[in-house]
Protein backbone atom coordinates (compact mmCIF):
# COMPACT_ATOMS: atom_id res chain seq x y z
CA UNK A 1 0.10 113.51 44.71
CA UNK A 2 -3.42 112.48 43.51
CA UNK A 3 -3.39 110.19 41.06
CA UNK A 4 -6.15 107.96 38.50
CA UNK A 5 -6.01 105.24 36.32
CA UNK A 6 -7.77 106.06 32.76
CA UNK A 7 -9.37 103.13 30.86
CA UNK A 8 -10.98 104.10 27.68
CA UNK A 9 -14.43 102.39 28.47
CA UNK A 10 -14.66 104.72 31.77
CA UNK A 11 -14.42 108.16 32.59
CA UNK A 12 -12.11 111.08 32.37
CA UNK A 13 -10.47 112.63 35.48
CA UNK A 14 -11.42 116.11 35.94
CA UNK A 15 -7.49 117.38 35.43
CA UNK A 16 -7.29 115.71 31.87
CA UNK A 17 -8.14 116.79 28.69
CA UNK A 18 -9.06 114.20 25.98
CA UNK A 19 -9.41 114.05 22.37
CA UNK A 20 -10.89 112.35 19.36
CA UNK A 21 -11.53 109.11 21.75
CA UNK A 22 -13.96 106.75 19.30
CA UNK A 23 -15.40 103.70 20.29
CA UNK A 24 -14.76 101.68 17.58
CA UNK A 25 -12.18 98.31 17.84
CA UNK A 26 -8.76 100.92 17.20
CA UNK A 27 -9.46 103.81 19.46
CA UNK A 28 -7.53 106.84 18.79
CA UNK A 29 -7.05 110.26 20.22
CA UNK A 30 -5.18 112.25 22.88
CA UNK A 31 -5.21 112.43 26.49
CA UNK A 32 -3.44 115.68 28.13
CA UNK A 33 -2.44 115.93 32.38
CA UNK A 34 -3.23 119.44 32.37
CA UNK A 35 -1.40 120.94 35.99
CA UNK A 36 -3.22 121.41 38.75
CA UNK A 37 -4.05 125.15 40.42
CA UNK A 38 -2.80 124.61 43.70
CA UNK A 39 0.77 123.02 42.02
CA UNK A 40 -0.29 119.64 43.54
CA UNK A 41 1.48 116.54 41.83
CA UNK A 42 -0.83 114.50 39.97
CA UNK A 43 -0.52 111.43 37.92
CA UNK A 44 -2.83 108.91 35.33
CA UNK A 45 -2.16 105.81 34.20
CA UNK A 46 -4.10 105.49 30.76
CA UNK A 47 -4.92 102.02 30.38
CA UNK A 48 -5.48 100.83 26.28
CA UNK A 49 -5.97 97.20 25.76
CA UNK A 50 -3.10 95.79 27.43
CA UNK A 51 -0.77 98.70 27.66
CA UNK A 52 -0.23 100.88 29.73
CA UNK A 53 1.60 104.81 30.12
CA UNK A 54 1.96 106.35 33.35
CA UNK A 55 1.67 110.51 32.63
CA UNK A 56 3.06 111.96 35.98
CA UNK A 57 4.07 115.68 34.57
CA UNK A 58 1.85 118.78 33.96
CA UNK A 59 1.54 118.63 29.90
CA UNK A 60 2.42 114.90 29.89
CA UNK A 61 0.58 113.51 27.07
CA UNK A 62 -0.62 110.09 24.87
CA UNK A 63 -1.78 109.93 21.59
CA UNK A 64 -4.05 106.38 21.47
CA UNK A 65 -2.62 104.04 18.50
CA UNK A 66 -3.12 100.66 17.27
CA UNK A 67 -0.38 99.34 19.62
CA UNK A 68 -1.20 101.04 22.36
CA UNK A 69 -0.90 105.12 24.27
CA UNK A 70 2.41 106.55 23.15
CA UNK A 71 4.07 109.30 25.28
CA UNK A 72 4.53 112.71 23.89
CA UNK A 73 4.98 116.37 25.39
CA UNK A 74 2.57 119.06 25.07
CA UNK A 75 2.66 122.16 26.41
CA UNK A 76 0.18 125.54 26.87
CA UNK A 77 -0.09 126.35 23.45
CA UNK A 78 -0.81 122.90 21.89
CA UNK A 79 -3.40 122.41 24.52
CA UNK A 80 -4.53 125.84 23.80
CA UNK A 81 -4.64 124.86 20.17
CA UNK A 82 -6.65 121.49 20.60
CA UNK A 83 -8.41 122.06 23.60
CA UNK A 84 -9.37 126.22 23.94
CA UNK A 85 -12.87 125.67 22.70
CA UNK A 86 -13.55 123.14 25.70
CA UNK A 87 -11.59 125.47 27.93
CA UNK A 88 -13.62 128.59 27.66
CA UNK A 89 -16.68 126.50 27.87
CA UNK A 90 -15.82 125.62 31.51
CA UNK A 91 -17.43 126.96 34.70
CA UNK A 92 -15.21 129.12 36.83
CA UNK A 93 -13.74 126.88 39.84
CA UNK A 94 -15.77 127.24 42.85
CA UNK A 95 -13.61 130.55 45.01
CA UNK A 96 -13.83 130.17 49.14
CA UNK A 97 -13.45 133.60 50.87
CA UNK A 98 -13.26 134.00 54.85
CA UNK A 99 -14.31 136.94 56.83
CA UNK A 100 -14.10 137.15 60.70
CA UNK A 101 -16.23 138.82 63.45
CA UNK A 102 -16.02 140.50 66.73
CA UNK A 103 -16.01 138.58 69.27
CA UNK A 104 -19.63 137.62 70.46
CA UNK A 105 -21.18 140.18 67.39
CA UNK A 106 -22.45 139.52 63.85
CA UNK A 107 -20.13 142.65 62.77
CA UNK A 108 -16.88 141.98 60.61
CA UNK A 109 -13.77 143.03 61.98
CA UNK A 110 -12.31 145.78 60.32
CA UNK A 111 -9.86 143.59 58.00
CA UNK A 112 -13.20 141.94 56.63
CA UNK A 113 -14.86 144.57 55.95
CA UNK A 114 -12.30 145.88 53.21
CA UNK A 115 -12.18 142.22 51.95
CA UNK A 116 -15.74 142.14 51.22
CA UNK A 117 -15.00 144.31 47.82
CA UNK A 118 -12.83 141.79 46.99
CA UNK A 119 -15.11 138.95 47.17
CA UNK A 120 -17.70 141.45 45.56
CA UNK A 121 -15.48 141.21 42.79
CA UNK A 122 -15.06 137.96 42.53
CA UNK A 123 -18.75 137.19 42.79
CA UNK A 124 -18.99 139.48 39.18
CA UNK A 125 -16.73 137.33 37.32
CA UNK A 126 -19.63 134.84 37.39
CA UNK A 127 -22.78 134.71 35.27
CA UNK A 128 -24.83 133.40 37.44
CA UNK A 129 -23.54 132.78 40.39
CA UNK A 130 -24.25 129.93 43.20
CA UNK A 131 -23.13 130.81 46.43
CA UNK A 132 -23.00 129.61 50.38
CA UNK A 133 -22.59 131.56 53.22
CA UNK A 134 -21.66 129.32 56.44
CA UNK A 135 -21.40 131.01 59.40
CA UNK A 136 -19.28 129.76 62.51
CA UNK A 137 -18.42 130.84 66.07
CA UNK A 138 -15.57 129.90 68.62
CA UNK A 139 -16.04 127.24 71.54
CA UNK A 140 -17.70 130.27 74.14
CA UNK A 141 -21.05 129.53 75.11
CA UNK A 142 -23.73 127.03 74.62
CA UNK A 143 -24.68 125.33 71.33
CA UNK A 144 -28.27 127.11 71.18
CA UNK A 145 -26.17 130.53 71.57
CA UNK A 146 -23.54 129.40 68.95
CA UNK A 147 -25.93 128.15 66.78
CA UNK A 148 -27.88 131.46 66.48
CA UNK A 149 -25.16 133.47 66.04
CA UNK A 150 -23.52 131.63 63.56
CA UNK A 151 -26.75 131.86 61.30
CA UNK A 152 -26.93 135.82 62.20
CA UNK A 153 -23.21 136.08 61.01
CA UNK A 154 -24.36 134.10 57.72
CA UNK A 155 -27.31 136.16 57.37
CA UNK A 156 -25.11 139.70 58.07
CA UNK A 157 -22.67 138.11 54.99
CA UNK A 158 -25.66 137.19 53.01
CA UNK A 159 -27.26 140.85 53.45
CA UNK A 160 -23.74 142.46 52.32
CA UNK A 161 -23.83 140.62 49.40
CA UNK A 162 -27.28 141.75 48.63
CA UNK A 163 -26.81 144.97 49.43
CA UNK A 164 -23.83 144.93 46.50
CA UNK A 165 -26.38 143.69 44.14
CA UNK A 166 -26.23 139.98 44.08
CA UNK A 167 -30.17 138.51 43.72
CA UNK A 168 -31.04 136.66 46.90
CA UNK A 169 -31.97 133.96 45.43
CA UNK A 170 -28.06 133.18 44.31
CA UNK A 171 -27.31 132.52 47.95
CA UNK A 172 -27.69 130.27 50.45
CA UNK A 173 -27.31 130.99 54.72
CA UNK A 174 -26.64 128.55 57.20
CA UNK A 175 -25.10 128.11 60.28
CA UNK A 176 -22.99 125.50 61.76
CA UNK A 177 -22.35 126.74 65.48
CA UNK A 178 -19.47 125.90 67.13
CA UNK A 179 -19.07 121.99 64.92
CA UNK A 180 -16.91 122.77 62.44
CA UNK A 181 -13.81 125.12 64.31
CA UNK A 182 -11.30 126.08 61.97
CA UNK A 183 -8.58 125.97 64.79
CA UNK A 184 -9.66 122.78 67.10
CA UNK A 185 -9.49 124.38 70.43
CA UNK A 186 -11.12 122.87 73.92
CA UNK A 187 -14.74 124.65 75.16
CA UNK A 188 -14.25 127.99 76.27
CA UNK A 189 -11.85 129.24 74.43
CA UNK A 190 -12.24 132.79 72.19
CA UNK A 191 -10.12 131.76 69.04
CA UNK A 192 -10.50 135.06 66.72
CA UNK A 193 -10.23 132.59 63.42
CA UNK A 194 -13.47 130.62 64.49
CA UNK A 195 -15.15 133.66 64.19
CA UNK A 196 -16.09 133.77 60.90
CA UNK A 197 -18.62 133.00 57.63
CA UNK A 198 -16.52 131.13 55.07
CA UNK A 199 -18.15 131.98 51.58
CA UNK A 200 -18.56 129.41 48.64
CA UNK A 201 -18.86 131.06 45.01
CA UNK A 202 -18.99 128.58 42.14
């Protein structure tokens, strides 16, 4: 479970939405634990004055008094209500997307190649997007091999996406070799899911 504390003189956690908070002596307003995507636990502890109110469930809530944050649920539609203008303002969530290679080749297997629509796709949904294309290898071979293949698989990614009308200048190739294995395996061994160009989009 991640959790934060929440004191009003310091920032807000990314996973809480917050209200009406004024700087003068009283402070007032709302704070909101909004859930998180992956259905992680998370908690705050908003700290006012000397008080103190742990929120540890999605749509736990405070409203900031005189004497201090006082619990109270919310729920989608009263954040919805309070919060939806500062919700569609936000930037899409950055999407990761993972496409694997032949062995020893910078062409996708088959499986990859009918995922790249989707990740086409997903690419659109953005207005202008900001994307990295990291290409890996498995543990076969030297690092000088593995190093330029891994920037011709990011470069054979970065061409797709071109190709489907993304501007080049929206993406970013590099290459990390054999350094960063998905599956940790010894030298020498052909792991199929180390093959592959992981994809950033946010």
């Amino acid at each position: 479970m991640r959790r934060w504390s929440l004191s009003l003189d310091r920032g807000l956690a990314a996973t809480l939405l917050a209200a009406g908070l004024a700087a003068c002596a009283t402070q007032s307003g709302t704070v909101v634990l909004l859930p998180e995507a992956d259905g992680r636990g998370a908690a705050v502890n908003v700290v006012q004055g000397d008080k103190e109110l742990m929120l540890d469930q999605p749509y736990a809530a405070a409203t900031l008094t005189s004497t201090g944050p006082r619990p109270y649920a919310s729920d989608s539609e009263d954040v919805q209500r309070r919060f939806g203008a500062a919700l569609a303002a936000r930037p899409e969530r950055p999407t990761t997307f993972t496409l694997y290679f032949v062995e020893q080749t910078d062409e996708f297997t088959d499986e990859s190649k009918r995922l790249l629509d989707t990740v086409i796709a997903a690419i659109a949904r953005y207005p202008v997007p900001d994307i990295v294309v990291i290409g890996h290898t498995d543990r076969v071979g030297t690092d000088v091999i593995n190093d330029a293949l891994a920037r011709q698989r990011a470069e054979t990614a970065r061409n797709a996406l071109i190709r489907s009308g993304v501007a080049p200048e929206n993406i970013t190739a590099v290459g990390r070799g054999k350094r960063e294995p998905a599956v940790p395996t010894a030298d020498g061994v052909a792991e199929p899911r180390n093959r592959r160009v992981e994809i950033i989009v946010r």
